[in-house]
C-alpha atoms as a PDB file:
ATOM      1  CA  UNK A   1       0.000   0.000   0.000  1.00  0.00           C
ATOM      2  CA  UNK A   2       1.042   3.439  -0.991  1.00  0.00           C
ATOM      3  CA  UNK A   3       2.557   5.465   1.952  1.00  0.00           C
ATOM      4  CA  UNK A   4      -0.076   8.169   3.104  1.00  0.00           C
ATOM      5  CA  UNK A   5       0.368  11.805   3.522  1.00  0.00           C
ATOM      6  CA  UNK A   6      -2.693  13.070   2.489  1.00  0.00           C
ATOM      7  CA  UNK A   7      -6.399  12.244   3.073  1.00  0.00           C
ATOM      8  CA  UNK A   8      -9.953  13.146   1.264  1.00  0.00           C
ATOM      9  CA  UNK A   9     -12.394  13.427   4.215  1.00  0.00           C
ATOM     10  CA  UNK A  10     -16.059  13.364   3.599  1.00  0.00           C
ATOM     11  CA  UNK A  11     -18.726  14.287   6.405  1.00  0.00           C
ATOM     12  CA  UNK A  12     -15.654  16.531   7.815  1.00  0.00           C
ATOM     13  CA  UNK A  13     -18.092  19.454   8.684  1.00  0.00           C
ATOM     14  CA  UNK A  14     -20.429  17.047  10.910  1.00  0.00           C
ATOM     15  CA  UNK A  15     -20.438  16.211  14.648  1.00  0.00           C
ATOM     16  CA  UNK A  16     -18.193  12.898  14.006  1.00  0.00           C
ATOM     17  CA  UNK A  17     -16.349  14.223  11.427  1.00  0.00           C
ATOM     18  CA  UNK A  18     -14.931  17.364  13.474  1.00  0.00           C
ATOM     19  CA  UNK A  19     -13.410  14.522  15.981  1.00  0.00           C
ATOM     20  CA  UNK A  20     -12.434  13.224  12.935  1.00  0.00           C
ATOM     21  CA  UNK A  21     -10.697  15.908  10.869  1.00  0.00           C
ATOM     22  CA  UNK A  22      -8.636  16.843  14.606  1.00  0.00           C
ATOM     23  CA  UNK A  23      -7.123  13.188  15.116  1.00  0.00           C
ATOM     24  CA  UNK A  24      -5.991  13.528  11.418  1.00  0.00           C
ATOM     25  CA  UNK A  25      -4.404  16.684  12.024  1.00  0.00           C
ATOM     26  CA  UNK A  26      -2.685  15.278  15.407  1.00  0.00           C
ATOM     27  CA  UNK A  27      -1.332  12.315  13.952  1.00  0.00           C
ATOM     28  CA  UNK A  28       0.189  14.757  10.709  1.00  0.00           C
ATOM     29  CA  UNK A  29      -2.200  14.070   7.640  1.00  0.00           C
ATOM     30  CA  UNK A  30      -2.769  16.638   5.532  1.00  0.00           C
ATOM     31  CA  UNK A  31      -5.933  16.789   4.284  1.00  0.00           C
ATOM     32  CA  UNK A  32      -8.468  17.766   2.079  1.00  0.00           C
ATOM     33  CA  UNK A  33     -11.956  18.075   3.063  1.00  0.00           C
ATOM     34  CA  UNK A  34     -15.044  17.916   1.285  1.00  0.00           C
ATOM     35  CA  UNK A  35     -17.491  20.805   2.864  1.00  0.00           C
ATOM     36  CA  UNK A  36     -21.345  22.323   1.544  1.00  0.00           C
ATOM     37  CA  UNK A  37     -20.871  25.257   3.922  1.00  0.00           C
ATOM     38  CA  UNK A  38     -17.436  26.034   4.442  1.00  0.00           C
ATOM     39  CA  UNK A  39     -18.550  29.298   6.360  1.00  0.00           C
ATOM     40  CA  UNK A  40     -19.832  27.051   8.895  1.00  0.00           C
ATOM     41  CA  UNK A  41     -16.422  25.099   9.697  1.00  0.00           C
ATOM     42  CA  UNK A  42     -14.325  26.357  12.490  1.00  0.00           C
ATOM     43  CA  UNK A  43     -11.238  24.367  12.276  1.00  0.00           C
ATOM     44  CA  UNK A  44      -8.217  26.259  11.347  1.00  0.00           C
ATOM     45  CA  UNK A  45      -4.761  24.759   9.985  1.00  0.00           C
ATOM     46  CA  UNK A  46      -2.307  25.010   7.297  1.00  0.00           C
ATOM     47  CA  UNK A  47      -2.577  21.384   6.355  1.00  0.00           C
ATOM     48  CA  UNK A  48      -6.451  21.719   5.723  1.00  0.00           C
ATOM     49  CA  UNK A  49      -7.565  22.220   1.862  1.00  0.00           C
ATOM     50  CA  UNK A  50     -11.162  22.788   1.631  1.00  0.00           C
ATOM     51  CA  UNK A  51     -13.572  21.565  -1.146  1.00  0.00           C
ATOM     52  CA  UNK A  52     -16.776  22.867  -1.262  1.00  0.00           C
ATOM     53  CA  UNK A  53     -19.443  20.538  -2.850  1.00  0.00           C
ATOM     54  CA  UNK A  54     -22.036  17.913  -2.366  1.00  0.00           C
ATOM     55  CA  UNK A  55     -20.247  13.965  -2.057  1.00  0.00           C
ATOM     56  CA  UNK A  56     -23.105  13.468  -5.013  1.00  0.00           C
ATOM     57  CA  UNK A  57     -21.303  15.357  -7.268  1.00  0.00           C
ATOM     58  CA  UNK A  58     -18.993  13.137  -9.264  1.00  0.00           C
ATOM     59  CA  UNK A  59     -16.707  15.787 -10.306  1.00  0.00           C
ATOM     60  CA  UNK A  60     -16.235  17.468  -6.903  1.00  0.00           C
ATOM     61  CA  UNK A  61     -15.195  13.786  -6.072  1.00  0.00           C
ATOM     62  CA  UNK A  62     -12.744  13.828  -8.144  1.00  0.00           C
ATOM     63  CA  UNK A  63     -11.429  17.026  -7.197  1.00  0.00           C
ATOM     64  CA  UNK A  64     -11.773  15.859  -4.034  1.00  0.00           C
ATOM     65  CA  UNK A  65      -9.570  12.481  -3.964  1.00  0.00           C
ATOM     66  CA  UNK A  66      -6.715  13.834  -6.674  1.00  0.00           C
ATOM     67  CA  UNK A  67      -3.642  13.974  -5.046  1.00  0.00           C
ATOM     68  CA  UNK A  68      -4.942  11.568  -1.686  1.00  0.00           C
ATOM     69  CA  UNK A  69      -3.723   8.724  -0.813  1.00  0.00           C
ATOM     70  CA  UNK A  70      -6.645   7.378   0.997  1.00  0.00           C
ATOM     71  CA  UNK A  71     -10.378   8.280   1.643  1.00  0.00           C
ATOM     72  CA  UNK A  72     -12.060   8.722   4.891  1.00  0.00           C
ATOM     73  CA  UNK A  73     -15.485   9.337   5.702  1.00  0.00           C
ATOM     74  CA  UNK A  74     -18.318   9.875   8.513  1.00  0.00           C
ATOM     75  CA  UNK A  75     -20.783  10.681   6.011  1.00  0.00           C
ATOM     76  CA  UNK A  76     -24.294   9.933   7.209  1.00  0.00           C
ATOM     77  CA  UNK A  77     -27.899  10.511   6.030  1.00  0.00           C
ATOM     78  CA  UNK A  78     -29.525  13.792   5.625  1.00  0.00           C
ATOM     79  CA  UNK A  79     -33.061  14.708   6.950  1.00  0.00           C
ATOM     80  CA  UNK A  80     -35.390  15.373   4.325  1.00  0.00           C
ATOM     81  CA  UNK A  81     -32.449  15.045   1.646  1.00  0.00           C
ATOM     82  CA  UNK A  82     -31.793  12.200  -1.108  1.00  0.00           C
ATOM     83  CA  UNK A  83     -30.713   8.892  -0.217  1.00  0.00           C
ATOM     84  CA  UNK A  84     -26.974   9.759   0.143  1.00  0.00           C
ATOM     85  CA  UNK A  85     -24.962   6.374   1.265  1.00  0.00           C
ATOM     86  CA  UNK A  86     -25.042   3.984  -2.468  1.00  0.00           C
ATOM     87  CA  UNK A  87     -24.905   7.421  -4.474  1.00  0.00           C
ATOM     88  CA  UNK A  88     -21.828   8.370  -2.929  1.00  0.00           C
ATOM     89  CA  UNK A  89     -20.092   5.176  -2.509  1.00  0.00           C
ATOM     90  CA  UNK A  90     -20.713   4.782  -6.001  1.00  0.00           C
ATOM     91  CA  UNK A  91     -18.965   8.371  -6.570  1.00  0.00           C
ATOM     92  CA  UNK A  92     -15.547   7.342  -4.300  1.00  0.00           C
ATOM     93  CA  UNK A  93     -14.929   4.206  -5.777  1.00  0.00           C
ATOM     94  CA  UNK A  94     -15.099   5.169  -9.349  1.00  0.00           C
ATOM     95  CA  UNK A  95     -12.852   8.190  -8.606  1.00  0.00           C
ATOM     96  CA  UNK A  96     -10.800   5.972  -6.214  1.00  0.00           C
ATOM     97  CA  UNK A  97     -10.377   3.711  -9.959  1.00  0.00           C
ATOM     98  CA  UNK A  98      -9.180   6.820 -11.841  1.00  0.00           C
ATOM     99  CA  UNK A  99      -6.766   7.697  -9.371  1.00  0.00           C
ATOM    100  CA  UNK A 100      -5.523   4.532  -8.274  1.00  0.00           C
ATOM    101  CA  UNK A 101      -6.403   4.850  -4.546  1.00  0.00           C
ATOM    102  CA  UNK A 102      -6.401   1.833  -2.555  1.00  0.00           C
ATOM    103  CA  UNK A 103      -7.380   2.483   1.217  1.00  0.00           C
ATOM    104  CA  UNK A 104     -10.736   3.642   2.053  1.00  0.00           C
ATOM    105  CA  UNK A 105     -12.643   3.721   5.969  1.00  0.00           C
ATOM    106  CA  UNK A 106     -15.799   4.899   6.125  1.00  0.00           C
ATOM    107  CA  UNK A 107     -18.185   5.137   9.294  1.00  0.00           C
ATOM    108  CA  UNK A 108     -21.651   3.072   9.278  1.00  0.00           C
ATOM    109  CA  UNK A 109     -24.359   1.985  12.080  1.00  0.00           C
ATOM    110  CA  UNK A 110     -24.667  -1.640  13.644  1.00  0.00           C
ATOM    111  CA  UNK A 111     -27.519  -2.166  11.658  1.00  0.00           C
ATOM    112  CA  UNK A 112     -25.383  -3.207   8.445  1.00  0.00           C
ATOM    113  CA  UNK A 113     -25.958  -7.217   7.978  1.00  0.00           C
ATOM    114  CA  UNK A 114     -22.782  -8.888   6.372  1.00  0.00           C
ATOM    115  CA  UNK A 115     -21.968 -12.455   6.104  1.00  0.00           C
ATOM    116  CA  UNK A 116     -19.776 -12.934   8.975  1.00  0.00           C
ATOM    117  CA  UNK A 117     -22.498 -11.394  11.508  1.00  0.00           C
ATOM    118  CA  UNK A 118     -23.498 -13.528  14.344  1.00  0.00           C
ATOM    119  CA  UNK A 119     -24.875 -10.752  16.126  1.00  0.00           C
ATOM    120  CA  UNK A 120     -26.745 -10.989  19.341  1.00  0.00           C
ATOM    121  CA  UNK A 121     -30.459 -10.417  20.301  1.00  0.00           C
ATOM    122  CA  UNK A 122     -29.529  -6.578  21.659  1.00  0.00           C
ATOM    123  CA  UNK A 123     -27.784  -6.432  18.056  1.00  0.00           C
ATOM    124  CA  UNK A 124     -30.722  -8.581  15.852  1.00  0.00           C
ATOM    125  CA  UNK A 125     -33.377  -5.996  17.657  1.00  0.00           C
ATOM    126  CA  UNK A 126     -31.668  -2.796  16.867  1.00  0.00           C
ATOM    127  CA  UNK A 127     -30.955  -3.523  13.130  1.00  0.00           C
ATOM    128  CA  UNK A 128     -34.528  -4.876  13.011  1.00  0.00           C
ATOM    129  CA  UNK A 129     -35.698  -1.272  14.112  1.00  0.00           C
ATOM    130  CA  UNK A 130     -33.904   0.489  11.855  1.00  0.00           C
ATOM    131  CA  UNK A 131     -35.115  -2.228   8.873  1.00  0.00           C
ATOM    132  CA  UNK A 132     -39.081  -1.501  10.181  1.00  0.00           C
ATOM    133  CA  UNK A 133     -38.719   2.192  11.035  1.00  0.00           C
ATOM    134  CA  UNK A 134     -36.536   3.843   8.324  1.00  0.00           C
ATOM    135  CA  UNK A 135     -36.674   0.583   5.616  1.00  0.00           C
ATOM    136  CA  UNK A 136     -35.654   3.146   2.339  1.00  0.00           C
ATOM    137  CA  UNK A 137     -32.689   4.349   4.303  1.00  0.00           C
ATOM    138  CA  UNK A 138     -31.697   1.084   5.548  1.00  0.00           C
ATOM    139  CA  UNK A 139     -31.963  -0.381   1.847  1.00  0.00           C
ATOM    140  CA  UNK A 140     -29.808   2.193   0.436  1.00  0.00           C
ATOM    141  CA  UNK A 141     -27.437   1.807   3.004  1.00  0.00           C
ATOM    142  CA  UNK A 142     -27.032  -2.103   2.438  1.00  0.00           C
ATOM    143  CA  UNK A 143     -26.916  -1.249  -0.996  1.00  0.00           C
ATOM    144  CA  UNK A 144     -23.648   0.726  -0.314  1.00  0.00           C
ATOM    145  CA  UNK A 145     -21.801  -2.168   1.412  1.00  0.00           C
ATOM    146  CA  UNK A 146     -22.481  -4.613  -1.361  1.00  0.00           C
ATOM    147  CA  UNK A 147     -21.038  -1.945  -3.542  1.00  0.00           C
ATOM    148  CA  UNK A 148     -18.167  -1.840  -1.371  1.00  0.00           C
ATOM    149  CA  UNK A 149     -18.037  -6.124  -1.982  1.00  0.00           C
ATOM    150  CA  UNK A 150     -18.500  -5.640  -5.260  1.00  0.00           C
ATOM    151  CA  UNK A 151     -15.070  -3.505  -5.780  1.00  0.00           C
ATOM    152  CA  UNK A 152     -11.005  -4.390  -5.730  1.00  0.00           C
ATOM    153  CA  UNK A 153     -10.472  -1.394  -3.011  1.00  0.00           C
ATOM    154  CA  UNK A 154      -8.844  -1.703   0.219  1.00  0.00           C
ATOM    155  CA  UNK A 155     -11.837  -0.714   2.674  1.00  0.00           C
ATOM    156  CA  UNK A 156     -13.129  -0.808   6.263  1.00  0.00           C
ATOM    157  CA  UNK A 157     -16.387  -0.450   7.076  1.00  0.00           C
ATOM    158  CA  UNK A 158     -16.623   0.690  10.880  1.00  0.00           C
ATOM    159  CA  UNK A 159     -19.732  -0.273  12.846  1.00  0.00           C
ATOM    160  CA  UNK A 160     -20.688   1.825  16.068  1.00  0.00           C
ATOM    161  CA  UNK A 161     -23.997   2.194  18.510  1.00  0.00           C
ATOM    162  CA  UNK A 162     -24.746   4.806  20.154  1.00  0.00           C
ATOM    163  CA  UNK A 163     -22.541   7.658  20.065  1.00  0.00           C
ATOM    164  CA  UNK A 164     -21.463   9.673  22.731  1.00  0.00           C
ATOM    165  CA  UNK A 165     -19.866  13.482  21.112  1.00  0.00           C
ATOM    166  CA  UNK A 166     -17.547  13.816  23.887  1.00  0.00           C
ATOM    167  CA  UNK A 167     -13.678  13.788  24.143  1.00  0.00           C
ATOM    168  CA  UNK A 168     -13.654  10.665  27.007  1.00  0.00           C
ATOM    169  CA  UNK A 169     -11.884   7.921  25.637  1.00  0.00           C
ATOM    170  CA  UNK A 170     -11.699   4.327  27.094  1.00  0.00           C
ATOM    171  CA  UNK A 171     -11.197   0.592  25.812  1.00  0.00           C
ATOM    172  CA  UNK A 172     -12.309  -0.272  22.573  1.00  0.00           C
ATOM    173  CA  UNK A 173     -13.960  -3.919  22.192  1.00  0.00           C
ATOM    174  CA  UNK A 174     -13.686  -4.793  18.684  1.00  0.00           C
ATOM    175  CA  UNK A 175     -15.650  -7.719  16.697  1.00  0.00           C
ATOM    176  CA  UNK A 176     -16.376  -8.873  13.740  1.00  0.00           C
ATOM    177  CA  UNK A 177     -19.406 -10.593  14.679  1.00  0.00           C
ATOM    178  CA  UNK A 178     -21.209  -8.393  17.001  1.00  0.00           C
ATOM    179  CA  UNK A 179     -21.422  -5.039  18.498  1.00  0.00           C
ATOM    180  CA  UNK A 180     -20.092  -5.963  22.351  1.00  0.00           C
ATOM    181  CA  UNK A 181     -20.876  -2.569  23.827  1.00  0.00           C
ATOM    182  CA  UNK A 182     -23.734  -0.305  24.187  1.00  0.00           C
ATOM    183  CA  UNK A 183     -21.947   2.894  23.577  1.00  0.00           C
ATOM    184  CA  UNK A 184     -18.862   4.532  22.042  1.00  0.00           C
ATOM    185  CA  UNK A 185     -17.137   8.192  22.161  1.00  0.00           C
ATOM    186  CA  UNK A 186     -16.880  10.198  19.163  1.00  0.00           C
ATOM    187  CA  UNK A 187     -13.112  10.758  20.326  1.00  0.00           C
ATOM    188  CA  UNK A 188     -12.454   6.923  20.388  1.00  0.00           C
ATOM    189  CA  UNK A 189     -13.780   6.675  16.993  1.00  0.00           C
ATOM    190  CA  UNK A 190     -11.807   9.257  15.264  1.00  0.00           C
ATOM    191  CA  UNK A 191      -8.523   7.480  16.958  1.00  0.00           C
ATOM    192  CA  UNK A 192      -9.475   4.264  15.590  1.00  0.00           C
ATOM    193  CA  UNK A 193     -10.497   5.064  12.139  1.00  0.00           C
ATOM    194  CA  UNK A 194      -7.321   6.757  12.140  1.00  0.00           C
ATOM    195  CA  UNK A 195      -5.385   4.309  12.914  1.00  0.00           C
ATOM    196  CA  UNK A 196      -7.248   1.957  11.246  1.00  0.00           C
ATOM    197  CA  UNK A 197      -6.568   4.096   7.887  1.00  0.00           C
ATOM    198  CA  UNK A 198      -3.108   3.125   7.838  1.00  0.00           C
ATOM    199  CA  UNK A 199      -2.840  -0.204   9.684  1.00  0.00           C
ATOM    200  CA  UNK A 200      -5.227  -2.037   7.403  1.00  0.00           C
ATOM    201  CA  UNK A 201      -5.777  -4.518  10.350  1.00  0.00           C
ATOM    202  CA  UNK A 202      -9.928  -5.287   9.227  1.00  0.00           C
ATOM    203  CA  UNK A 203      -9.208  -5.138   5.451  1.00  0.00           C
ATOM    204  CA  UNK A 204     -12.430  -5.779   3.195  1.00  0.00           C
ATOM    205  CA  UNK A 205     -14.088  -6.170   7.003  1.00  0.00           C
ATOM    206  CA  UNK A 206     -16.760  -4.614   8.915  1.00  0.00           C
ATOM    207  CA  UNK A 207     -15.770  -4.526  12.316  1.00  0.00           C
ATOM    208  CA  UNK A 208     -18.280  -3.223  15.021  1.00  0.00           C
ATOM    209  CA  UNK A 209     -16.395  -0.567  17.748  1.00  0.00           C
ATOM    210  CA  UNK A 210     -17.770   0.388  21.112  1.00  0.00           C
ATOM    211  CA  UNK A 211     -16.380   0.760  24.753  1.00  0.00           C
ATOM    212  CA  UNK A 212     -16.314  -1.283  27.508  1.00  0.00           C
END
């Protein structure tokens, strides 16, 4: 895998991808991030290239990924917005082709079913309330990881619960199978996507995150 120096964030301007876009800074990435309202962002550094755009625009993904070495991204689903997670993923990976860019993490709930899942009852009955409550968005969303099967790129799909936007950090319990927590900081998952970017440790995985 290439060395990387620089990293195209998506969902950089949300309440993840703020935890996010600091850890990357800490650990000496420079990156470029992909914003719709730049006005609205309040980080500040030298190493920080802004894009503004929407991820569903092809061609600001590919001004967004030239020059990156990987791809990183907390992008979630927008109220009252079009389905965003298949659209997208379908945007990254072609753009990922052009440019020959292997590694890509991206953030996504417990409620994504893969074949390796032996997920427990807590586990079964949350992703069955998502699939009853919000089945369109849940749909498109499964749609996006069997686009991410479907490809030759280097990914990790990081499952979490219930998020916690603080800066506490404690153990991480990580599985393939099942999510063993209830709960996980929005600190702790910026440090282990992170790290996960260039450690490849759950390549072509989905691992589920949460503290314990």
């Amino acid at each position: 895998m290439k060395n990387i120096l620089k990293a195209a964030v998506l969902g950089g301007g949300g309440r993840i991808g703020k935890y996010l876009v600091n850890q990357l800074l800490e650990q000496g990435f420079s990156l470029k991030v992909l914003l719709r309202n730049p006005d609205n962002f309040e980080i500040q550094n030298s190493n920080i290239e802004i894009i503004k755009g929407d991820a569903l625009d092809f061609e600001i993904i590919k001004l967004l990924l030239n020059d990156c070495q990987a791809v990183i991204s907390t992008i979630g689903q927008r109220k009252d917005e079009p389905l965003v997670a298949s659209a997208f993923t379908k945007n990254v990976l072609k753009a990922m082709k052009e440019y020959n860019i292997d590694r890509y993490v991206l953030l996504a709930g417990l409620n994504i079913d893969t074949p390796f899942d032996k997920k427990s009852q807590k586990t079964t009955m949350a992703t069955d309330w998502m699939k009853a409550n919000f089945p369109i968005i849940q749909e498109d969303r499964q749609k996006a990881y069997s686009l991410l099967e479907e490809s030759d790129v280097n990914w990790t799909q990081v499952r979490v619960p219930f998020i916690e936007f603080s800066d506490n950090s404690s153990e991480i319990a990580v599985s393939i199978e099942d999510c063993l927590g209830d709960k996980i900081s929005a600190f702790d998952i910026a440090v282990f996507m992170t790290k996960e970017m260039t450690e490849s440790k759950y390549k072509r995985q989905s691992p589920f995150i949460s503290n314990i």
